[in-house]
Every structure is written in C-alpha cells, then in structure tokens.
C-alpha atoms as a PDB file:
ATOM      1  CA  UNK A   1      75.843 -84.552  65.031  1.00  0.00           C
ATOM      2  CA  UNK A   2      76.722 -81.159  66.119  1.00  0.00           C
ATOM      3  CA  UNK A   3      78.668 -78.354  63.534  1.00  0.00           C
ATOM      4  CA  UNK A   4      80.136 -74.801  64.416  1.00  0.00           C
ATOM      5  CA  UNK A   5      79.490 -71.929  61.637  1.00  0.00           C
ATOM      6  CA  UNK A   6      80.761 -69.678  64.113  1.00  0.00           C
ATOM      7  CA  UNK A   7      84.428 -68.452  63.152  1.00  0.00           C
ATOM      8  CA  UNK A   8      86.934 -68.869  65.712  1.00  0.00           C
ATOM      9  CA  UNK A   9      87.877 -64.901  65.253  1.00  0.00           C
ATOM     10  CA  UNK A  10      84.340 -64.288  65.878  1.00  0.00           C
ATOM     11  CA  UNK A  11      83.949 -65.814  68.840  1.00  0.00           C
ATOM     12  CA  UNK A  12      85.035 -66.437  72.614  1.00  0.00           C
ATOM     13  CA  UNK A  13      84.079 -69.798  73.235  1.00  0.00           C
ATOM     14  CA  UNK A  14      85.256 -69.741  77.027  1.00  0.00           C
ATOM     15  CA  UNK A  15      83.150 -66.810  77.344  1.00  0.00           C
ATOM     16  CA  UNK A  16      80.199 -67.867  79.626  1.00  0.00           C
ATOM     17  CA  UNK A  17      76.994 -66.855  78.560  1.00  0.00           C
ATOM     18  CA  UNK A  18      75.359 -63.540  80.164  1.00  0.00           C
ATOM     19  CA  UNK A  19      72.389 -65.200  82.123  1.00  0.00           C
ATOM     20  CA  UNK A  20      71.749 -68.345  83.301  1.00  0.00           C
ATOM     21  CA  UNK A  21      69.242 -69.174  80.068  1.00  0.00           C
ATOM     22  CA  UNK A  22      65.945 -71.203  81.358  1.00  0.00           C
ATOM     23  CA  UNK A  23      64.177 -73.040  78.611  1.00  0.00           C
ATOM     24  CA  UNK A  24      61.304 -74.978  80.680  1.00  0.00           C
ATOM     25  CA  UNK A  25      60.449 -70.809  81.791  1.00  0.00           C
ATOM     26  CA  UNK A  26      61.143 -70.208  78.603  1.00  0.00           C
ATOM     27  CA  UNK A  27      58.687 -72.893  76.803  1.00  0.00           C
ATOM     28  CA  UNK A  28      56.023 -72.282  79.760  1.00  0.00           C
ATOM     29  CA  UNK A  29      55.796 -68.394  78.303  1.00  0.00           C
ATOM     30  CA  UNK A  30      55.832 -69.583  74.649  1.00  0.00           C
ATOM     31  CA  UNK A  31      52.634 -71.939  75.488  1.00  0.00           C
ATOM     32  CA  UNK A  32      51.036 -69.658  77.402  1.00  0.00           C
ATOM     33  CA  UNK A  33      51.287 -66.062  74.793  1.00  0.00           C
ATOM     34  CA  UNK A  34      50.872 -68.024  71.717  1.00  0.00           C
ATOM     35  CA  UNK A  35      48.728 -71.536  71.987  1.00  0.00           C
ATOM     36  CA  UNK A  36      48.844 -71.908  68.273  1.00  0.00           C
ATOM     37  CA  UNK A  37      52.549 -72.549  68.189  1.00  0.00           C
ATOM     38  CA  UNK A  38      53.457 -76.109  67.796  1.00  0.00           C
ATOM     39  CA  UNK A  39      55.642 -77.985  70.297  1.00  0.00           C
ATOM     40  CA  UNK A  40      58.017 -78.330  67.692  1.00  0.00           C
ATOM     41  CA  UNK A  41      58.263 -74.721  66.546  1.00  0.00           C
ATOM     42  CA  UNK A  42      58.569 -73.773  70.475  1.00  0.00           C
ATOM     43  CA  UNK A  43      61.582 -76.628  70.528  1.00  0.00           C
ATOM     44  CA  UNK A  44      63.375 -74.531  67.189  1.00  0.00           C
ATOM     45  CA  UNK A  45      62.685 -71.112  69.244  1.00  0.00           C
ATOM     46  CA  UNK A  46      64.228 -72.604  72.374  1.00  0.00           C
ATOM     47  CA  UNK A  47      67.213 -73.913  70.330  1.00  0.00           C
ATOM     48  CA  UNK A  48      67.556 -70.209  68.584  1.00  0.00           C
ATOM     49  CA  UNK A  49      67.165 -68.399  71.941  1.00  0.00           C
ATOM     50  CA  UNK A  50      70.190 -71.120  73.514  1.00  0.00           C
ATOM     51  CA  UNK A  51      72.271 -70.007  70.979  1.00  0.00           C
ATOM     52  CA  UNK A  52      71.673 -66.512  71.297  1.00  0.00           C
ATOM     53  CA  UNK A  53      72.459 -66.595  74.837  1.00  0.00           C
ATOM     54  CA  UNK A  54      75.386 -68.285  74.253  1.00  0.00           C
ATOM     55  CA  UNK A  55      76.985 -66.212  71.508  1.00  0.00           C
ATOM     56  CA  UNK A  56      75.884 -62.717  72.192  1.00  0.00           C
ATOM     57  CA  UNK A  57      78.362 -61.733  74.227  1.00  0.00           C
ATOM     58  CA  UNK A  58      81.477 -62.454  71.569  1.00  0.00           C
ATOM     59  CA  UNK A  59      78.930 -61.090  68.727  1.00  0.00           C
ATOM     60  CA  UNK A  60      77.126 -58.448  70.280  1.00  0.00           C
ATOM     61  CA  UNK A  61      73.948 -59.617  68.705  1.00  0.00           C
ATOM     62  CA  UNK A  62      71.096 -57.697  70.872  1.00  0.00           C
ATOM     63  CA  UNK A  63      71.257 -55.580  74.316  1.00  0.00           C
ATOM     64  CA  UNK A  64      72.876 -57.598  76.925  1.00  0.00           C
ATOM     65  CA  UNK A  65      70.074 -56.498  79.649  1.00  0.00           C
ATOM     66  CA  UNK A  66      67.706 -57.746  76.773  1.00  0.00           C
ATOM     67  CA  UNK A  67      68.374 -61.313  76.963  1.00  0.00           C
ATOM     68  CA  UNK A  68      66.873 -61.822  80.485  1.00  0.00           C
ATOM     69  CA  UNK A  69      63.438 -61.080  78.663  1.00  0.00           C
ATOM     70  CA  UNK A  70      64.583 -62.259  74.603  1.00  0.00           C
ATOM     71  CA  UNK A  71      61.421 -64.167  74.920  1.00  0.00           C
ATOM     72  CA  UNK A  72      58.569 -61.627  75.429  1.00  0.00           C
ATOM     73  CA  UNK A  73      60.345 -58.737  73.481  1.00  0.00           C
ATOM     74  CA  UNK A  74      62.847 -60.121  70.279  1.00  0.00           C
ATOM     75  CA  UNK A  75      61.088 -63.284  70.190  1.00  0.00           C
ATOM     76  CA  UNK A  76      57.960 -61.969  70.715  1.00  0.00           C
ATOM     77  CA  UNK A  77      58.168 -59.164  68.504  1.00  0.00           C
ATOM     78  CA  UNK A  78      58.981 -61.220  65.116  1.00  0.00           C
ATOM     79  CA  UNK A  79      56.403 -64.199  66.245  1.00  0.00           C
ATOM     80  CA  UNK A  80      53.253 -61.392  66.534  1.00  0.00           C
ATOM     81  CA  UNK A  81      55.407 -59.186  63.204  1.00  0.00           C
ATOM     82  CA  UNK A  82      55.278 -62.490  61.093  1.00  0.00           C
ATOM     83  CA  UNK A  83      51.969 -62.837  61.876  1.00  0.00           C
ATOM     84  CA  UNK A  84      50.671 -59.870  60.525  1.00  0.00           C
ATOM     85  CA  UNK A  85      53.111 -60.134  57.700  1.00  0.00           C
ATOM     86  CA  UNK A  86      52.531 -63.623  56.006  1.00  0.00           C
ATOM     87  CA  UNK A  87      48.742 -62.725  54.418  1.00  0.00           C
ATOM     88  CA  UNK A  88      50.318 -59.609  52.849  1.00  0.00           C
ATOM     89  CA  UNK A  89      53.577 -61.145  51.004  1.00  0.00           C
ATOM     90  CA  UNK A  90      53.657 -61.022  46.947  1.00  0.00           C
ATOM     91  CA  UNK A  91      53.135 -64.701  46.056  1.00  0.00           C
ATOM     92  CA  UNK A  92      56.432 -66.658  44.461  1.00  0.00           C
ATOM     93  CA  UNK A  93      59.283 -64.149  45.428  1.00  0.00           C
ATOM     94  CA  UNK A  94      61.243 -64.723  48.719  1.00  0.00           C
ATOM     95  CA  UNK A  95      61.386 -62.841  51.498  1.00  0.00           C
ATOM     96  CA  UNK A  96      64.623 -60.752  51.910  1.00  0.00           C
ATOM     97  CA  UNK A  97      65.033 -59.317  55.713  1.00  0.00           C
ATOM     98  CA  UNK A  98      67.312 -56.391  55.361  1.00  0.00           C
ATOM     99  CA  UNK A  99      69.970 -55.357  58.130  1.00  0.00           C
ATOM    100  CA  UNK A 100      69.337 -59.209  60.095  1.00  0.00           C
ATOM    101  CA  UNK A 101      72.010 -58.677  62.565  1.00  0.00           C
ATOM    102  CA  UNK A 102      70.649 -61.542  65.088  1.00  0.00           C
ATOM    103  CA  UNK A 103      67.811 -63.240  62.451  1.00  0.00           C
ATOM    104  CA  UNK A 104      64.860 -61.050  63.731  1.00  0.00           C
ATOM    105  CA  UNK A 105      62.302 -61.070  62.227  1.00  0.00           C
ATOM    106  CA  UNK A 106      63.975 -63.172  59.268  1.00  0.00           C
ATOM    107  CA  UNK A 107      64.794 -66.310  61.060  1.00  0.00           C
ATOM    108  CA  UNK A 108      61.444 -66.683  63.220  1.00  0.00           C
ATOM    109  CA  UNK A 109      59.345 -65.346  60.038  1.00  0.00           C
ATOM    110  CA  UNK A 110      61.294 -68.506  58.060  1.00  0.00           C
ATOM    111  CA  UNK A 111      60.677 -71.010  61.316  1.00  0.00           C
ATOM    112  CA  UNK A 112      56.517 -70.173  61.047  1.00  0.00           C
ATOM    113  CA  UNK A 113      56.298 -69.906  57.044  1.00  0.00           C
ATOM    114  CA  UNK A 114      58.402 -73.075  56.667  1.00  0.00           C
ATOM    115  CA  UNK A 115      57.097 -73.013  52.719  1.00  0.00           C
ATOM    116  CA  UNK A 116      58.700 -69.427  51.799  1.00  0.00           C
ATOM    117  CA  UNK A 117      62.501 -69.402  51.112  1.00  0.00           C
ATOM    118  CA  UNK A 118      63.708 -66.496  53.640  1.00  0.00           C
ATOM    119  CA  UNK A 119      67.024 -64.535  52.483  1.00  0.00           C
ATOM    120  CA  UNK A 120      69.006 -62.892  55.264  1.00  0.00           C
ATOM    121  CA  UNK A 121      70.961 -59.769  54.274  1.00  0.00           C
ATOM    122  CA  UNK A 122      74.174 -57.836  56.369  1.00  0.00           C
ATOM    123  CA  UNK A 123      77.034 -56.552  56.008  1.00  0.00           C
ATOM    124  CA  UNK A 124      77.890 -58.272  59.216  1.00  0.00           C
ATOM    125  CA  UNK A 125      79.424 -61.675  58.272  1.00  0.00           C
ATOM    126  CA  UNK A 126      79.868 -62.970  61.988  1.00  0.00           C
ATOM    127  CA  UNK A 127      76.186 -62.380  62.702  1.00  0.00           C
ATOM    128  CA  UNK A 128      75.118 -64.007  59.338  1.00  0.00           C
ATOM    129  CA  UNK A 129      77.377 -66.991  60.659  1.00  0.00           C
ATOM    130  CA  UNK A 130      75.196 -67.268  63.643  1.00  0.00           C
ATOM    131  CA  UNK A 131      72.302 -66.857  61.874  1.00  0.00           C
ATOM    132  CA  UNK A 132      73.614 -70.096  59.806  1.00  0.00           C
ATOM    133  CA  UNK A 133      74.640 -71.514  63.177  1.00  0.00           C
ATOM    134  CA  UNK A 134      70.972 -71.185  64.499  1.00  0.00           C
ATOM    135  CA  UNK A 135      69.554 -72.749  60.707  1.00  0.00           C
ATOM    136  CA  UNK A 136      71.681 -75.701  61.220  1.00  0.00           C
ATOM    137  CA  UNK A 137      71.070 -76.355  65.252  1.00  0.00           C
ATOM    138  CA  UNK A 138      67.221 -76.057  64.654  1.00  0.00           C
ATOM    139  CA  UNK A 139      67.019 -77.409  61.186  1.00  0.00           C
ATOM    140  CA  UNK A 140      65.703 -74.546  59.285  1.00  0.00           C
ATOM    141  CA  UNK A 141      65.763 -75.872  56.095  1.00  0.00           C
ATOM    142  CA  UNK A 142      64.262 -72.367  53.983  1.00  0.00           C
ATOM    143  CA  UNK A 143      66.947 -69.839  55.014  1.00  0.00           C
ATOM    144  CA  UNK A 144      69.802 -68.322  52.817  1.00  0.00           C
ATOM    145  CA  UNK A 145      71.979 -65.836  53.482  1.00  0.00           C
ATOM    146  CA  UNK A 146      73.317 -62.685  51.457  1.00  0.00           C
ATOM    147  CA  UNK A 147      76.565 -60.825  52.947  1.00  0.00           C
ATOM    148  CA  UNK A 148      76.079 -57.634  51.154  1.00  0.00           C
ATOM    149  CA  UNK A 149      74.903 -54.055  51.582  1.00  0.00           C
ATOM    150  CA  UNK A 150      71.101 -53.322  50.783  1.00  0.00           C
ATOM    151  CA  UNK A 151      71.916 -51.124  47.664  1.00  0.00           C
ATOM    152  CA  UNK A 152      74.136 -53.877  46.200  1.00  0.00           C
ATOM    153  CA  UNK A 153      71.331 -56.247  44.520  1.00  0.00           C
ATOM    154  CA  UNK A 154      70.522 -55.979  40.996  1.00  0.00           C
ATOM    155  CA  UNK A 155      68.346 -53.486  40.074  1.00  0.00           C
ATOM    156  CA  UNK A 156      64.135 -53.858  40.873  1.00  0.00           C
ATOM    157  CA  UNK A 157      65.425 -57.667  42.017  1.00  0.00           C
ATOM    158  CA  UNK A 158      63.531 -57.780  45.245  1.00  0.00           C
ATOM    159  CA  UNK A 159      59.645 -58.058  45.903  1.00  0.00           C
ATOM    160  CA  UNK A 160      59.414 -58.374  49.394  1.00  0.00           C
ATOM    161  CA  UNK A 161      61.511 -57.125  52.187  1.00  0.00           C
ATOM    162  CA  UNK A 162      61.325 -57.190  56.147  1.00  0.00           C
ATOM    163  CA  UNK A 163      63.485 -55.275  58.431  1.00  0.00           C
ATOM    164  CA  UNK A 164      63.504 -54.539  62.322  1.00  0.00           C
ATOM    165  CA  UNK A 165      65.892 -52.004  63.872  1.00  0.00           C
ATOM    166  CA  UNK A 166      67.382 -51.367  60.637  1.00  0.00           C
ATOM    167  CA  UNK A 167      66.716 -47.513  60.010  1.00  0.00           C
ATOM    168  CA  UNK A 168      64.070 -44.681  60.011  1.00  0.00           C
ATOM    169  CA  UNK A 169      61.298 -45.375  57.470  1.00  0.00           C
ATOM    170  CA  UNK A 170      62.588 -42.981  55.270  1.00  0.00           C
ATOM    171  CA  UNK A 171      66.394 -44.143  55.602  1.00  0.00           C
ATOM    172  CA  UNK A 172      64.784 -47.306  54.799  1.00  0.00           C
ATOM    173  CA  UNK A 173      62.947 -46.732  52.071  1.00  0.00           C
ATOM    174  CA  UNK A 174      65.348 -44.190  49.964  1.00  0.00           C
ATOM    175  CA  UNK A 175      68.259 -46.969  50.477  1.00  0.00           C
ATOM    176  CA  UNK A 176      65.497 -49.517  49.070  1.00  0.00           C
ATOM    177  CA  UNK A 177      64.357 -47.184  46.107  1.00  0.00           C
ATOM    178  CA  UNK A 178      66.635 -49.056  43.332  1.00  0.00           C
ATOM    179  CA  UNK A 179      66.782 -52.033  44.532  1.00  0.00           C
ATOM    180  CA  UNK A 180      63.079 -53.022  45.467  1.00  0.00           C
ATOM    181  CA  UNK A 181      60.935 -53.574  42.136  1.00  0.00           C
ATOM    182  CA  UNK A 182      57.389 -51.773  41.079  1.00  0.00           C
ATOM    183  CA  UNK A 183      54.705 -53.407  43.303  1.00  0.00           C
ATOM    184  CA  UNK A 184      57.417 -54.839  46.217  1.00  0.00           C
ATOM    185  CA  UNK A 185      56.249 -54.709  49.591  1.00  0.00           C
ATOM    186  CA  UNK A 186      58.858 -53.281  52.211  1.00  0.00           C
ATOM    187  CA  UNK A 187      57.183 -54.410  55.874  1.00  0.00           C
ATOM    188  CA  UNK A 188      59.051 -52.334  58.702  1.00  0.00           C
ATOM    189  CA  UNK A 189      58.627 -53.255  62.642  1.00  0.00           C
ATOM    190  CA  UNK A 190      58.274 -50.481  64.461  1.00  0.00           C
ATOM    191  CA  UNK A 191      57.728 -48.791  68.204  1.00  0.00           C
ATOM    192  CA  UNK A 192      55.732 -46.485  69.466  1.00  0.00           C
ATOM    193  CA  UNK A 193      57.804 -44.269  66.959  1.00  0.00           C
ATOM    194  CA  UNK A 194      56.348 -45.096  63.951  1.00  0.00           C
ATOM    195  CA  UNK A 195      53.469 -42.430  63.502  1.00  0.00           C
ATOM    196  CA  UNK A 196      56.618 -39.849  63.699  1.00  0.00           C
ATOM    197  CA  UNK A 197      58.885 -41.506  61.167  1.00  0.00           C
ATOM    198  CA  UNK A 198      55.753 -42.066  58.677  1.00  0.00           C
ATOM    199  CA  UNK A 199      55.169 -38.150  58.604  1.00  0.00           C
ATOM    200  CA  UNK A 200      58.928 -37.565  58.343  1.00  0.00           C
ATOM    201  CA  UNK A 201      58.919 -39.322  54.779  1.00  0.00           C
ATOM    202  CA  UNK A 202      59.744 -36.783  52.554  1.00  0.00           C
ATOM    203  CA  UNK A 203      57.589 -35.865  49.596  1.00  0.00           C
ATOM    204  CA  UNK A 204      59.908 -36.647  47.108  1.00  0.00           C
ATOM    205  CA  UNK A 205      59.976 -40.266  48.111  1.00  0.00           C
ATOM    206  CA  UNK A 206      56.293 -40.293  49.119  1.00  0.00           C
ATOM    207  CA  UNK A 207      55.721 -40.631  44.779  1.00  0.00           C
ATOM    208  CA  UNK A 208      57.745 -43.717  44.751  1.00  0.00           C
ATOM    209  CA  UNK A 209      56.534 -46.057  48.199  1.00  0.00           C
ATOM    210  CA  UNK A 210      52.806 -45.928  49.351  1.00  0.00           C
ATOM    211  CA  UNK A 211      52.791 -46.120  52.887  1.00  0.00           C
ATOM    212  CA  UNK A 212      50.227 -48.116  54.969  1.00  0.00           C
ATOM    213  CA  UNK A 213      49.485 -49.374  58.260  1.00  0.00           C
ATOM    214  CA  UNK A 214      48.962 -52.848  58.570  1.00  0.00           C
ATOM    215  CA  UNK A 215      48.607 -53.687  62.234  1.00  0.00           C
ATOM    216  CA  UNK A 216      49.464 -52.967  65.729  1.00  0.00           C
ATOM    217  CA  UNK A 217      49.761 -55.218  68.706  1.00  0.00           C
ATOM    218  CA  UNK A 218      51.008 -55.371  72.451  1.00  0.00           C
ATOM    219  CA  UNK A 219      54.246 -57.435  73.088  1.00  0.00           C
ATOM    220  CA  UNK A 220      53.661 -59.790  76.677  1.00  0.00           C
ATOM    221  CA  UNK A 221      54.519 -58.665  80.133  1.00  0.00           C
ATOM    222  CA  UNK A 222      54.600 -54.735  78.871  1.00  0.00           C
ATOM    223  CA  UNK A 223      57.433 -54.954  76.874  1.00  0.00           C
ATOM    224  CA  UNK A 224      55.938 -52.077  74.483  1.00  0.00           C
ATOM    225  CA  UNK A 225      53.367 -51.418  72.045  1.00  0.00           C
ATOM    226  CA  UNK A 226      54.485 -52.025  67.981  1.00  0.00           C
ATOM    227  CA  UNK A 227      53.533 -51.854  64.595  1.00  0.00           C
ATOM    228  CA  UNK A 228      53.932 -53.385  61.357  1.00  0.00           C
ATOM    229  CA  UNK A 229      54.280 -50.613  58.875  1.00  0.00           C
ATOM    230  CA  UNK A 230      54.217 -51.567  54.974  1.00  0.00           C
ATOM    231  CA  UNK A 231      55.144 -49.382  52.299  1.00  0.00           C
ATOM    232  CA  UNK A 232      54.728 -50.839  48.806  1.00  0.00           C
ATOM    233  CA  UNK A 233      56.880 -49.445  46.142  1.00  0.00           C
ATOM    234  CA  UNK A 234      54.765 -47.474  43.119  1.00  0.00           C
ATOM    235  CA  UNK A 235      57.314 -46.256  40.849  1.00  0.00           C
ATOM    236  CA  UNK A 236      61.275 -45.862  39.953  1.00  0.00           C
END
C-alpha cells in the first residue's frame, strides 16, 4: 500500500531526483559508524533518506550538493544529536523540534526513541507534508505535526524543545521565552560556532535560560565537529 502526503502544488513529480541515491552504500556506512543501530532502524533511515532524495529538489529541503553525503552529515548529525539528547529530556512531555524544515533532528530523534511522542513544528506546510510523507513510508508511528510559528503555542506549554539550523542561540531562545515553561529544556545542534553564539546571549536573557554544554562529537568522513548545546529555561 503506498500513499502521497505530498501536495501536487508542492511538488514536481517528473522531476528526477538530484543524485543517483545508493542505499546498499548507504546501509554499508550506517553499519559501519553506528553498530548499535538495528537493521530495522537502518531500513526506516534508508526509506527517509529515498524520500529525501526524491523530493528535495521540488521542496528545497537541504543543500542540493548535501545530498551526495545526507548520510554522514544530516543523518549523521541527528543520529549522534539524539544520542546525547535522550538521557537529558524532562520525563512525560513530548518533544517539540522547532523550525523542522526536512525532520532533522525531529524525525530521526522520533525513529531511535520510538516511546516519546515527537511534535514537528514550521511554518512550512510542504516540508511538514514530507515530513508526514517520510512517517507514513517508514512507519513512524510517534510523530505529529504542528504548522505554526514558534511564538504561537499557549503560554509555558512546552517542556522540551530541539532545533537544528533554526537560529542563533539567542534568536532561539528570546523567540522561545513565552512559550517554553519554567524548568523546559531547549537542546540546540550546533557547529563549530557555538562557543561564539553562547557568549553573544545577552544578559538580559541570560536571567531567564541557563545555558550548558552537554556534549560534543565528530560527524564521519570529516564532515565537521558539533555540539549539543542545552539551555534550560529558569524564569518568565
């Protein structure tokens, strides 16, 4: 049984895709960085990274010169980012990835924490459409999707948040001041950039989020070095 969330105003489905997408390579890398995935997670990645090949082009979702290498930089980025992320989530609250644009980290964070409900938030409704296209095609049963701006939840209604490629930390956070409640956790991936953008948070905001550092690591085959910055929200 095969469905289409993908809107035909979105799309250019005789658009070929932008590389000729190899998933045995593919699944050979995914063994080989991370042994402790499961052949049927690395099936559900394969199935996401098909369908990003195949729809980035109409939707724009990530570089075109990236997708030669999705696997060892977007891929690889959420896999290590989720990682990190999982022991530090509040318990009972989902997980709300702000500005998802192509489901990273949301989607891969909700394919290796298949118990935490995983809310994807942009203003972009084709992209949340592929997201939903991706859900169905690898049966990701824990993923919802909110097409809305950041500042438009209620008030304090979000504990824990995720975001990649969505803003400067402090963009990030003073967009997230109202809606993010006392105690949430706000995890940012970040570059090599995020020492910078941590000492570039103004004071003012500095009494509301506590910034912290919660890990670094090395994406395969030199693709950069990152970080997983969290800053956990103190006051209104």
């Amino acid at each position: 049984m095969s469905r289409d969330f993908i809107s035909e105003d979105s799309k250019t489905s005789a658009t070929p895709p932008e590389f000729e997408f190899d998933p045995v390579l593919s699944r050979a890398n995914y063994e080989s960085w991370f042994p402790e995935l499961s052949s049927p997670l690395i099936d559900k990645l394969l199935i996401y990274q098909g369908e990003l090949n195949k729809f980035n082009k109409a939707l724009n979702l990530v570089p075109p010169r990236t997708l030669k290498f999705a696997d060892s930089l977007h891929f690889s980025d959420a896999i290590l980012a989720s990682s990190l992320i999982r022991p530090h989530l509040l318990s009972n609250a989902p997980l709300h990835d702000f500005g998802s644009g192509a489901g990273f980290p949301g989607l891969v964070f909700a394919l290796m924490s298949p118990d935490i409900e995983v809310i994807l938030v942009d203003r972009d409704r084709a992209k949340l459409e592929f997201c939903t296209q991706v859900a169905f095609a690898a049966e990701i049963k824990n993923v919802a999707i909110a097409v809305k701006d950041v500042e438009d939840f209620e008030h304090a209604s979000i504990r824990n948040v995720t975001a990649r490629g969505y803003n400067t930390l402090a963009k990030s956070v003073m967009r997230a001041r109202k809606t993010v409640a006392p105690g949430g956790r706000f995890f940012h991936l970040k570059g090599q950039s995020w020492a910078s953008e941590l000492s570039a948070i103004p004071p003012q905001l500095l009494t509301m989020w506590t910034p912290s550092l919660i890990g670094r690591y090395s994406l395969p085959e030199d693709r950069g070095d990152m970080a997983v910055v969290l800053t956990e929200k103190s006051s209104e």
